[in-house]
PDB file of N, CA and C in Angstrom:
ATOM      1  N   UNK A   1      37.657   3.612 -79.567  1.00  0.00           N
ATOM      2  CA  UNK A   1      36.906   3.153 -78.419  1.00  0.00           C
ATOM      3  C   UNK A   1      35.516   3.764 -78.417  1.00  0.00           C
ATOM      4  N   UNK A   2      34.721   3.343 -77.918  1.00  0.00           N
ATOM      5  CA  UNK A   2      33.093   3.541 -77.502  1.00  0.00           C
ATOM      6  C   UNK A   2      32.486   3.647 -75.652  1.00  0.00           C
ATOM      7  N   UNK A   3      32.180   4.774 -75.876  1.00  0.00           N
ATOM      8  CA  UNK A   3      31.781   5.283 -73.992  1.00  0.00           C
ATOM      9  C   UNK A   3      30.216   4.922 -74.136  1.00  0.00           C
ATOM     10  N   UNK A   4      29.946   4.643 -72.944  1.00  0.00           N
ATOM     11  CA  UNK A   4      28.541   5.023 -72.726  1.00  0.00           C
ATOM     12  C   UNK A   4      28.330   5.881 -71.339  1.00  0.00           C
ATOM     13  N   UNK A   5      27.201   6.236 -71.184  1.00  0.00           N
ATOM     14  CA  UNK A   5      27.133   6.430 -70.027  1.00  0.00           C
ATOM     15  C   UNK A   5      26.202   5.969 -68.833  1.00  0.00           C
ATOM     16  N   UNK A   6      26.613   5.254 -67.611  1.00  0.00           N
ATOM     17  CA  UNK A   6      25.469   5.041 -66.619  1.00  0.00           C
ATOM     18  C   UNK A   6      25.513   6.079 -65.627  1.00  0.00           C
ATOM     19  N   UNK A   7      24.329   5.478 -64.642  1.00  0.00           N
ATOM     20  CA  UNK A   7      23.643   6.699 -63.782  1.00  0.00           C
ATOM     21  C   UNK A   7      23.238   5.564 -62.347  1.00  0.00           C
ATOM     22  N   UNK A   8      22.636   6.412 -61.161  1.00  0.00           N
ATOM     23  CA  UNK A   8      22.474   5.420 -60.580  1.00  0.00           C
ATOM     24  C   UNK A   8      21.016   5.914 -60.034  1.00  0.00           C
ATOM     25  N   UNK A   9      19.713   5.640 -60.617  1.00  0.00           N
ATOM     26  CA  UNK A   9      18.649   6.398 -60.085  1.00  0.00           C
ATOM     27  C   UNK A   9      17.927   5.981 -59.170  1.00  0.00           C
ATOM     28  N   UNK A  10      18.420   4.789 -58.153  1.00  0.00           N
ATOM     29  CA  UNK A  10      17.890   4.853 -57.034  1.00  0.00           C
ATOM     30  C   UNK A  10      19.606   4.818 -55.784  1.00  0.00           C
ATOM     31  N   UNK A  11      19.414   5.230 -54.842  1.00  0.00           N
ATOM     32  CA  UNK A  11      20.899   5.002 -53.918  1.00  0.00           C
ATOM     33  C   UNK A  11      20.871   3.252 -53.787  1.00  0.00           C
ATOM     34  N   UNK A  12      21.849   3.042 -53.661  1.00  0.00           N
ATOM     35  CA  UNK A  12      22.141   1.907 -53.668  1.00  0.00           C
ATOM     36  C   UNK A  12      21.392   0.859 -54.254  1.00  0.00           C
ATOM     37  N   UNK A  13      20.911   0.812 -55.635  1.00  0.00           N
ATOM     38  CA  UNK A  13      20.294  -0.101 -56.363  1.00  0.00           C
ATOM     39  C   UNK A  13      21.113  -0.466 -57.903  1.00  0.00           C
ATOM     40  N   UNK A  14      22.377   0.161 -57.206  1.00  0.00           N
ATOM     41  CA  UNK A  14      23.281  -0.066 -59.055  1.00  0.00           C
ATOM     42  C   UNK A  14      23.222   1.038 -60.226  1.00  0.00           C
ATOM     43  N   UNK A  15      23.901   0.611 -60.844  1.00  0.00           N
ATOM     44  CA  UNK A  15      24.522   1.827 -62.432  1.00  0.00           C
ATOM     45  C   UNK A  15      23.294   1.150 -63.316  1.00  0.00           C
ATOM     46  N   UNK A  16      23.194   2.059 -64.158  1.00  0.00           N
ATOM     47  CA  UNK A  16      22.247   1.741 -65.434  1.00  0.00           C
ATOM     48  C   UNK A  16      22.913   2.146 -66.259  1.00  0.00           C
ATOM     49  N   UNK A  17      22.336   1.898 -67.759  1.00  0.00           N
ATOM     50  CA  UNK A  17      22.858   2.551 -68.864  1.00  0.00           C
ATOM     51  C   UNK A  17      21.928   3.540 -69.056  1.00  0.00           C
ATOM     52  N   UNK A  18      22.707   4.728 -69.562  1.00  0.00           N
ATOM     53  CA  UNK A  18      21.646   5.382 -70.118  1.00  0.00           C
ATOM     54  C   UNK A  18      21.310   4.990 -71.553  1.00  0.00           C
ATOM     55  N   UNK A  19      19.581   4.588 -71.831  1.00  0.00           N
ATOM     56  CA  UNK A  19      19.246   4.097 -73.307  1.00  0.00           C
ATOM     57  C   UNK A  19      18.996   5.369 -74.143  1.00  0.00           C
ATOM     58  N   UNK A  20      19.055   4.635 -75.448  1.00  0.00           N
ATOM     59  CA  UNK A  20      18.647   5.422 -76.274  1.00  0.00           C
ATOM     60  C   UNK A  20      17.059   5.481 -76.220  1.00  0.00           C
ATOM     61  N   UNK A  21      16.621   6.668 -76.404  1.00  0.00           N
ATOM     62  CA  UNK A  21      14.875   6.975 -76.624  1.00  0.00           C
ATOM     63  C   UNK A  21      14.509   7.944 -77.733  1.00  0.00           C
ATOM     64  N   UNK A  22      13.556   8.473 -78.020  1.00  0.00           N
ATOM     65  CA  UNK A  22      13.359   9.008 -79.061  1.00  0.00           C
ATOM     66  C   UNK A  22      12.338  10.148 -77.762  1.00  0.00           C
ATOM     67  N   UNK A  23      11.971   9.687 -76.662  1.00  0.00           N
ATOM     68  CA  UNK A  23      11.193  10.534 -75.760  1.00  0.00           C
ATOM     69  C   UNK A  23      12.392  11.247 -74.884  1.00  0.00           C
ATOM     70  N   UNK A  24      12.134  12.370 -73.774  1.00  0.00           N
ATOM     71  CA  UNK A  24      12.661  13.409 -73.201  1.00  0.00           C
ATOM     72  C   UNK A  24      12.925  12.463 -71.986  1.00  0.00           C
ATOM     73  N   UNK A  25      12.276  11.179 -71.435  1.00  0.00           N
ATOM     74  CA  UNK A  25      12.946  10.742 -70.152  1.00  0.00           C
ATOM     75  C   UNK A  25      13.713   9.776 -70.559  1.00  0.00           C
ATOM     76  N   UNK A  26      14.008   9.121 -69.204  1.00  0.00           N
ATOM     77  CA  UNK A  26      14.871   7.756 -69.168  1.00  0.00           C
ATOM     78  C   UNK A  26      14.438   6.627 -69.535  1.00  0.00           C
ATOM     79  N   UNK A  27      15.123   4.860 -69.882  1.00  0.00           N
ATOM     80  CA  UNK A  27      14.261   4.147 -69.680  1.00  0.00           C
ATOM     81  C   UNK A  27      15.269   3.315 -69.624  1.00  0.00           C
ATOM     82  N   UNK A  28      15.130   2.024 -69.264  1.00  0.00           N
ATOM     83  CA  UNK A  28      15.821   1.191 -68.790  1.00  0.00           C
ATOM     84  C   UNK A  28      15.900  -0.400 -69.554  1.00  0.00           C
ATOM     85  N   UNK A  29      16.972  -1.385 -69.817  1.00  0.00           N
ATOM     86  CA  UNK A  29      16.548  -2.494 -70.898  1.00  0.00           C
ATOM     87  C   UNK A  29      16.592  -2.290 -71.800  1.00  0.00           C
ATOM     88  N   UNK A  30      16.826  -0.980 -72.497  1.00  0.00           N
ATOM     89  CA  UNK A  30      17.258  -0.466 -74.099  1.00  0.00           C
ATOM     90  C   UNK A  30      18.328  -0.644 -74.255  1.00  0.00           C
ATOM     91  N   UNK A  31      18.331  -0.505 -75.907  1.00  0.00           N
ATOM     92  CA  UNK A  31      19.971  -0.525 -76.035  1.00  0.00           C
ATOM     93  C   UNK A  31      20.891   0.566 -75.302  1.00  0.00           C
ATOM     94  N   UNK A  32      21.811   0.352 -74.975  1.00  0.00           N
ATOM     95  CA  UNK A  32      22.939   1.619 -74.390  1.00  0.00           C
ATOM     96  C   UNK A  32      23.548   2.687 -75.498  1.00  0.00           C
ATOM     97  N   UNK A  33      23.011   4.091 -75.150  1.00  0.00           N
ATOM     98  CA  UNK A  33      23.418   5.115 -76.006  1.00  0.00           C
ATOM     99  C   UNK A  33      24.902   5.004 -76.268  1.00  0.00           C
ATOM    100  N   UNK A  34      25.562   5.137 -77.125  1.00  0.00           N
ATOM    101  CA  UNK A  34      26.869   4.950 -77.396  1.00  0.00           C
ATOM    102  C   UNK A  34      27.708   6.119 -78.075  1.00  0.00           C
ATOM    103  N   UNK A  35      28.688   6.141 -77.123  1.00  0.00           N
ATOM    104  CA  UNK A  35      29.225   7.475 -78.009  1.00  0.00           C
ATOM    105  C   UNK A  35      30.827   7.479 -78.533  1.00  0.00           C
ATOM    106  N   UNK A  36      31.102   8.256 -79.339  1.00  0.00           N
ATOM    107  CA  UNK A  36      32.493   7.653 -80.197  1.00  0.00           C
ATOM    108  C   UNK A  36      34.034   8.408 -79.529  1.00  0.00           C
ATOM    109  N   UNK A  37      33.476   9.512 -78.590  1.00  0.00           N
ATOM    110  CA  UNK A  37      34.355  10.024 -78.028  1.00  0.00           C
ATOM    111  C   UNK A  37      34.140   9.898 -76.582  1.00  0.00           C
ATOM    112  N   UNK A  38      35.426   9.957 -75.836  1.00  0.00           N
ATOM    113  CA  UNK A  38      35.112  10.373 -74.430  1.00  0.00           C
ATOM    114  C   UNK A  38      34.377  11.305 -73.971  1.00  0.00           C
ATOM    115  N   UNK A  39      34.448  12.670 -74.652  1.00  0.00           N
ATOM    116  CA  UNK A  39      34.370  14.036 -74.614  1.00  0.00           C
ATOM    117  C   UNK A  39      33.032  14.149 -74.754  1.00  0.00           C
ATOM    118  N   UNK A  40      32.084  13.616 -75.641  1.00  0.00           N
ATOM    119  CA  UNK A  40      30.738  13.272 -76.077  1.00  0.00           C
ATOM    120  C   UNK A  40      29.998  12.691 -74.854  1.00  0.00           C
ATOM    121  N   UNK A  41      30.604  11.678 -74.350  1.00  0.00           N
ATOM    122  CA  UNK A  41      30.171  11.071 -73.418  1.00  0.00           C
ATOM    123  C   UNK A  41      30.610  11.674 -71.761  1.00  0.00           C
ATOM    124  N   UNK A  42      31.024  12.179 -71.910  1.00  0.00           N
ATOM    125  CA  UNK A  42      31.180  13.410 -70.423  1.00  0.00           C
ATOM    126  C   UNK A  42      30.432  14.420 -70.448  1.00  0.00           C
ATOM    127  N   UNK A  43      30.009  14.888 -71.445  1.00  0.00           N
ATOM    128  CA  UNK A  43      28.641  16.005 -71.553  1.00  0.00           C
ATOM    129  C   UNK A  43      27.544  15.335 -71.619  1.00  0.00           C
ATOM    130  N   UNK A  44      27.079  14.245 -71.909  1.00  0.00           N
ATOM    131  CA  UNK A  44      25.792  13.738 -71.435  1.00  0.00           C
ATOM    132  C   UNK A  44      25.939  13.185 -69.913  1.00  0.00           C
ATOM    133  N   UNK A  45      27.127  13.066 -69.394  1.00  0.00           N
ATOM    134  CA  UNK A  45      27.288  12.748 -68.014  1.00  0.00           C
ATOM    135  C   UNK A  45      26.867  13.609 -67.052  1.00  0.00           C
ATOM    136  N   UNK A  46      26.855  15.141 -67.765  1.00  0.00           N
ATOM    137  CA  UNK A  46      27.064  15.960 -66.527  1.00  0.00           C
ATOM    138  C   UNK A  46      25.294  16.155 -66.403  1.00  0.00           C
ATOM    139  N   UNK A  47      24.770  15.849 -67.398  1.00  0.00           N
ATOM    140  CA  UNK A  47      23.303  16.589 -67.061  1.00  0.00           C
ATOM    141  C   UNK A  47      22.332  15.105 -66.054  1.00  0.00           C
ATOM    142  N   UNK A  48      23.554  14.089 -65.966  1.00  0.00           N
ATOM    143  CA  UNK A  48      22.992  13.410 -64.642  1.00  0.00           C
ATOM    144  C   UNK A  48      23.879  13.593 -63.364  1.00  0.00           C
ATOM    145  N   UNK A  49      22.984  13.672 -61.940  1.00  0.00           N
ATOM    146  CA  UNK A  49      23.621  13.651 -60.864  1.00  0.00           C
ATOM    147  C   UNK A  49      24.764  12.190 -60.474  1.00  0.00           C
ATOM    148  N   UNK A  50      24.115  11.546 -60.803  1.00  0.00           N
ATOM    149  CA  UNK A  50      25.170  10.421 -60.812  1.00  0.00           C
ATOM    150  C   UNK A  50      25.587   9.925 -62.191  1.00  0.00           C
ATOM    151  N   UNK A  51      26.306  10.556 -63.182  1.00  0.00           N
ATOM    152  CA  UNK A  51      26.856   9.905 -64.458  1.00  0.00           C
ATOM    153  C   UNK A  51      27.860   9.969 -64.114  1.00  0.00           C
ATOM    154  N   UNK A  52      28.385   8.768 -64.936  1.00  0.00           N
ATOM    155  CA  UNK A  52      29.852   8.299 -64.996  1.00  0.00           C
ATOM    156  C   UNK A  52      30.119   7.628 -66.631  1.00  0.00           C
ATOM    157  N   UNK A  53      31.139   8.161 -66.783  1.00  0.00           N
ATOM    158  CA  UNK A  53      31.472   7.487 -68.213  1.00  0.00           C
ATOM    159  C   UNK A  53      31.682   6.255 -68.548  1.00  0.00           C
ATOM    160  N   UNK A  54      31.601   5.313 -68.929  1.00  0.00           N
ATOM    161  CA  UNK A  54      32.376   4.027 -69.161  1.00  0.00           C
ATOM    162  C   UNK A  54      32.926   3.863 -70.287  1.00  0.00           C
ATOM    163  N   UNK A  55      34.080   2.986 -70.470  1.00  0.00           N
ATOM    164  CA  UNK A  55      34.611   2.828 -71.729  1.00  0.00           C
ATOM    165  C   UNK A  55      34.040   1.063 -71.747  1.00  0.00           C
ATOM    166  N   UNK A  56      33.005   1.615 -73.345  1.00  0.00           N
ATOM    167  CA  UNK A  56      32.378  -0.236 -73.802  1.00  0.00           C
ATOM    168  C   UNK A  56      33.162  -1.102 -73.704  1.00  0.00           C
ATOM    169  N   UNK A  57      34.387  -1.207 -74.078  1.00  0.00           N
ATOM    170  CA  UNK A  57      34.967  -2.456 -74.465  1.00  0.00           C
ATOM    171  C   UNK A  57      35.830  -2.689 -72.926  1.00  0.00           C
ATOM    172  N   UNK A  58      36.073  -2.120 -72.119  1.00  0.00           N
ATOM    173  CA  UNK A  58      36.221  -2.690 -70.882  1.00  0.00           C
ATOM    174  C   UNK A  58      34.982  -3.252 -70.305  1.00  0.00           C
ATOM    175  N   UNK A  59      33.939  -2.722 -70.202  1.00  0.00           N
ATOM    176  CA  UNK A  59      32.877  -3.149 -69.801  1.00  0.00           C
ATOM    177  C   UNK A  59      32.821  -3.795 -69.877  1.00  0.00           C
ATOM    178  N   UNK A  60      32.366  -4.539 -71.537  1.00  0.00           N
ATOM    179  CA  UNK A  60      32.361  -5.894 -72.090  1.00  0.00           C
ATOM    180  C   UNK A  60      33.063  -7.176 -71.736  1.00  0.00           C
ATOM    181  N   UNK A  61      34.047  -6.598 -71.343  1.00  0.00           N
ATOM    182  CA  UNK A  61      35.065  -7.773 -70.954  1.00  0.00           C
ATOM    183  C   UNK A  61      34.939  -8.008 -69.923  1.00  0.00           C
ATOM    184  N   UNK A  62      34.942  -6.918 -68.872  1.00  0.00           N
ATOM    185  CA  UNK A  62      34.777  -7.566 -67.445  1.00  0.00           C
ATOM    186  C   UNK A  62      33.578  -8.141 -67.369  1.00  0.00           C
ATOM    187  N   UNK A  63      32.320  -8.204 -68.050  1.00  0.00           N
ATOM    188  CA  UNK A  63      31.366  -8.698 -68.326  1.00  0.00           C
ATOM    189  C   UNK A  63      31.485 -10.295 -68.572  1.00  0.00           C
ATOM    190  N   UNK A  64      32.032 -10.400 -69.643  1.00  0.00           N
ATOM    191  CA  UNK A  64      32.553 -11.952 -70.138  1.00  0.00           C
ATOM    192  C   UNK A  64      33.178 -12.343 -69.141  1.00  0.00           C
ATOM    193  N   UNK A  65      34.097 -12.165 -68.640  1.00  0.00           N
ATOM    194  CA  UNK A  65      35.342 -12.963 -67.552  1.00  0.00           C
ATOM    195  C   UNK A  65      34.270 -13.273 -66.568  1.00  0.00           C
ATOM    196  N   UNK A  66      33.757 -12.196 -65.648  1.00  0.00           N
ATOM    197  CA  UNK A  66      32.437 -12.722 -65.012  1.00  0.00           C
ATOM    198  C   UNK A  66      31.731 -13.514 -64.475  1.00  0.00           C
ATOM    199  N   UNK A  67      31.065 -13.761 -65.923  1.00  0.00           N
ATOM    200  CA  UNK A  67      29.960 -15.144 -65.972  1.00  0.00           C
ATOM    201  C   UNK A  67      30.201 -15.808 -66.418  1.00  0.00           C
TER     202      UNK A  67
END
């Protein structure tokens, strides 16, 4: 399985992904950082106030069914 992680950086405006960057902030519309463990992806969780882990391939799906 594959985690990513979102965040929510305004209150009530929704989860983001966190992207990949090559810079020290955030950015948004990038690809989604992806990580191969849960464990990987719970330590980049904690250094946001609102992270939460997701597992990709649920995502994905509830994504598809969806729309």
């Amino acid at each position: 399985m594959k985690y990513a992680v979102m965040f929510e950086p305004f209150p009530m405006e929704g989860y983001e992904y966190i992207c990949k960057t090559d810079e020290g902030s955030w950015r948004t519309n990038g690809n989604p950082r992806v990580f191969n463990t849960e464990k990987e992806a719970k330590v980049e969780a904690k250094k946001w106030n609102t992270g939460i882990v997701v597992n990709m391939e649920e995502t994905l799906k509830w994504i598809w069914v969806h729309n």
